[in-house]
C-alpha atoms as a PDB file:
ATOM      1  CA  UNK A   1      91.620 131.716  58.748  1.00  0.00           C
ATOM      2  CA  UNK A   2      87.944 131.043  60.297  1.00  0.00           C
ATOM      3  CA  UNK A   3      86.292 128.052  59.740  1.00  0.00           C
ATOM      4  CA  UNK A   4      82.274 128.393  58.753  1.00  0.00           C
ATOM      5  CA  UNK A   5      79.210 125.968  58.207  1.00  0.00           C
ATOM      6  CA  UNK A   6      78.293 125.613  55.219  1.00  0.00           C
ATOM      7  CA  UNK A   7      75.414 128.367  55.984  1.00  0.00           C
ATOM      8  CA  UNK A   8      77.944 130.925  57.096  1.00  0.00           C
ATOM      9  CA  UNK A   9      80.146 130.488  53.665  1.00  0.00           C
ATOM     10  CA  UNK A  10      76.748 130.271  52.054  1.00  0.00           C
ATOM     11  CA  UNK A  11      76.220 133.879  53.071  1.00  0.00           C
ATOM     12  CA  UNK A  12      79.926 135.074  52.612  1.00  0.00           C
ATOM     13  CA  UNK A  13      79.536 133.948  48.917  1.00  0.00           C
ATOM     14  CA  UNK A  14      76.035 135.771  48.566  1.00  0.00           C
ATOM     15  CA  UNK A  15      78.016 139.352  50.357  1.00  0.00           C
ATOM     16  CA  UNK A  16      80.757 138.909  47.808  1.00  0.00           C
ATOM     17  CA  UNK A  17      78.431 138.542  44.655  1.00  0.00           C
ATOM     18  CA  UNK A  18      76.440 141.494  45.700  1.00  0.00           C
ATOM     19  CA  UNK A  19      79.745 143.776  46.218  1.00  0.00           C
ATOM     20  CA  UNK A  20      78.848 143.655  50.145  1.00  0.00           C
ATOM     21  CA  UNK A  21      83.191 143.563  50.170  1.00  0.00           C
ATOM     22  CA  UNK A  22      84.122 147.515  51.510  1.00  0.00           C
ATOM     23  CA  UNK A  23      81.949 150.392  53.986  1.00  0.00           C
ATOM     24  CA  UNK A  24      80.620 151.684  50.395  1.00  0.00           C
ATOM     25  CA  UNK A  25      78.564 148.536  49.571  1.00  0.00           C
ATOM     26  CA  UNK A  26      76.475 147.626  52.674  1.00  0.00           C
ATOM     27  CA  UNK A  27      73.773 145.467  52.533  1.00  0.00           C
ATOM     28  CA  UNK A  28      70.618 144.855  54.565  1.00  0.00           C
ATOM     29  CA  UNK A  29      69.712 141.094  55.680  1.00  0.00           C
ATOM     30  CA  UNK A  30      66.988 141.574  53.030  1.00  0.00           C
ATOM     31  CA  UNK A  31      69.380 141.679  50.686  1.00  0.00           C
ATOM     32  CA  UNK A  32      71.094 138.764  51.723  1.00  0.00           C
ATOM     33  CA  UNK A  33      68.141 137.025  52.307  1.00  0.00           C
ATOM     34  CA  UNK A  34      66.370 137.555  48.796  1.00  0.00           C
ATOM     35  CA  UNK A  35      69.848 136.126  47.255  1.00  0.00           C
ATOM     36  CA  UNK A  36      70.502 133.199  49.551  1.00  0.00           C
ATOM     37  CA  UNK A  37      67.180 131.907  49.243  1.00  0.00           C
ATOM     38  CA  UNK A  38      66.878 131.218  53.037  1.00  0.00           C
ATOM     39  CA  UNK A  39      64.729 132.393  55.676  1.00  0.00           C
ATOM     40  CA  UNK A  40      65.650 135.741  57.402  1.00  0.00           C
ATOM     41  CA  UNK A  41      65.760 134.562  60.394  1.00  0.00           C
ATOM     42  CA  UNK A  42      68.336 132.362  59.746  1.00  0.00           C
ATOM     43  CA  UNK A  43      70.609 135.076  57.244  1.00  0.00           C
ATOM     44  CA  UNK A  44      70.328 137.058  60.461  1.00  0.00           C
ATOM     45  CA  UNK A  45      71.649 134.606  63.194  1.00  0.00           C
ATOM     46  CA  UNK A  46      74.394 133.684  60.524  1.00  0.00           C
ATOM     47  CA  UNK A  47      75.384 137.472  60.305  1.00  0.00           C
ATOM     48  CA  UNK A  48      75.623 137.929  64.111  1.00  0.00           C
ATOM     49  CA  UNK A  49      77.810 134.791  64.022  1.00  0.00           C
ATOM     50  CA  UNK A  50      79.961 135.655  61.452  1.00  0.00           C
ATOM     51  CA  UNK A  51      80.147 139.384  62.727  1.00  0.00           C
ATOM     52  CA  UNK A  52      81.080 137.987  65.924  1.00  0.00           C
ATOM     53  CA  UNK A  53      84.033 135.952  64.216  1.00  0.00           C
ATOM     54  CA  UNK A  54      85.161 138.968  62.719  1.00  0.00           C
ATOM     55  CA  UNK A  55      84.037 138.237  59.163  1.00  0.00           C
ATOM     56  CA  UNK A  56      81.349 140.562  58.668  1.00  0.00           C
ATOM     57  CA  UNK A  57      81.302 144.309  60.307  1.00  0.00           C
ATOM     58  CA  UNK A  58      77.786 145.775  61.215  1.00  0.00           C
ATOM     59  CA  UNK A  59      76.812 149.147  60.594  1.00  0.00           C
ATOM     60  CA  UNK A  60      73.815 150.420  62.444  1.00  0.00           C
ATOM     61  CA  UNK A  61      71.933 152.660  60.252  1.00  0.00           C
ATOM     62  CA  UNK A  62      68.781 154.451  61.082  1.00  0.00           C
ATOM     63  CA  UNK A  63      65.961 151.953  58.807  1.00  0.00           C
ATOM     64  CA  UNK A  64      68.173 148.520  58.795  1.00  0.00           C
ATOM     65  CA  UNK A  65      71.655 147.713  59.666  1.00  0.00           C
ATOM     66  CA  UNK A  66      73.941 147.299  56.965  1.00  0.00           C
ATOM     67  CA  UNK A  67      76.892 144.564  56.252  1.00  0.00           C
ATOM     68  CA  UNK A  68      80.013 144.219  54.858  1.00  0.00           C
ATOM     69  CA  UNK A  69      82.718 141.591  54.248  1.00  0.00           C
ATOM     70  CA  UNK A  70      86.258 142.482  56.058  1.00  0.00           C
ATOM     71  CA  UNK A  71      87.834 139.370  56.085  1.00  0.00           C
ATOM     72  CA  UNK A  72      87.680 138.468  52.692  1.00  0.00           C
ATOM     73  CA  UNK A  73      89.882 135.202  53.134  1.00  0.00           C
ATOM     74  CA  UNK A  74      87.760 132.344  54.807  1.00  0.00           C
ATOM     75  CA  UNK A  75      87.715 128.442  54.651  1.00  0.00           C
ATOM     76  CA  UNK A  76      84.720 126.438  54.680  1.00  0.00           C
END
C-alpha cells in the first residue's frame, strides 16, 4: 500500500468519482481540477507525484495528457 497527503487521496477520490479507474476513462488535469476545487497547478504536481508512486499512469495524448487510476487500493 502507498501512503498519500491528504492532497494526493484528495485527487485519488476525485479520479475514482469521475470513472478515471481503467485506459477507457482518462481524464485531463482540467478535469480533475474543476472537481477538486484546487488550483491546477497543484492537481498537476499531485499527479506527477502520484504517477511517480505508481498510483496514477499518464497517457500522453496529442491536446492534454490523460490519467487513470491503476492502483486502486491506497491508504491515506
Amino acid at each position: 500500500m502507498v501512503e498519500l497527503n491528504p492532497i494526493e487521496q484528495l485527487i485519488v477520490n476525485a479520479m475514482k468519482e469521475l470513472g478515471a479507474t481503467k485506459e477507457q476513462g482518462l481524464k485531463t488535469a482540467d478535469d480533475i481540477t474543476k472537481k477538486t476545487n484546487r488550483p491546477k497547478s497543484m492537481v498537476t504536481n499531485a499527479l506527477i507525484i502520484l504517477a511517480n508512486k505508481g498510483v496514477v499512469k499518464r497517457v500522453v495524448r496529442e491536446k492534454a495528457s490523460g490519467y487513470y487510476l491503476v492502483q486502486q487500493q491506497v491508504q491515506a
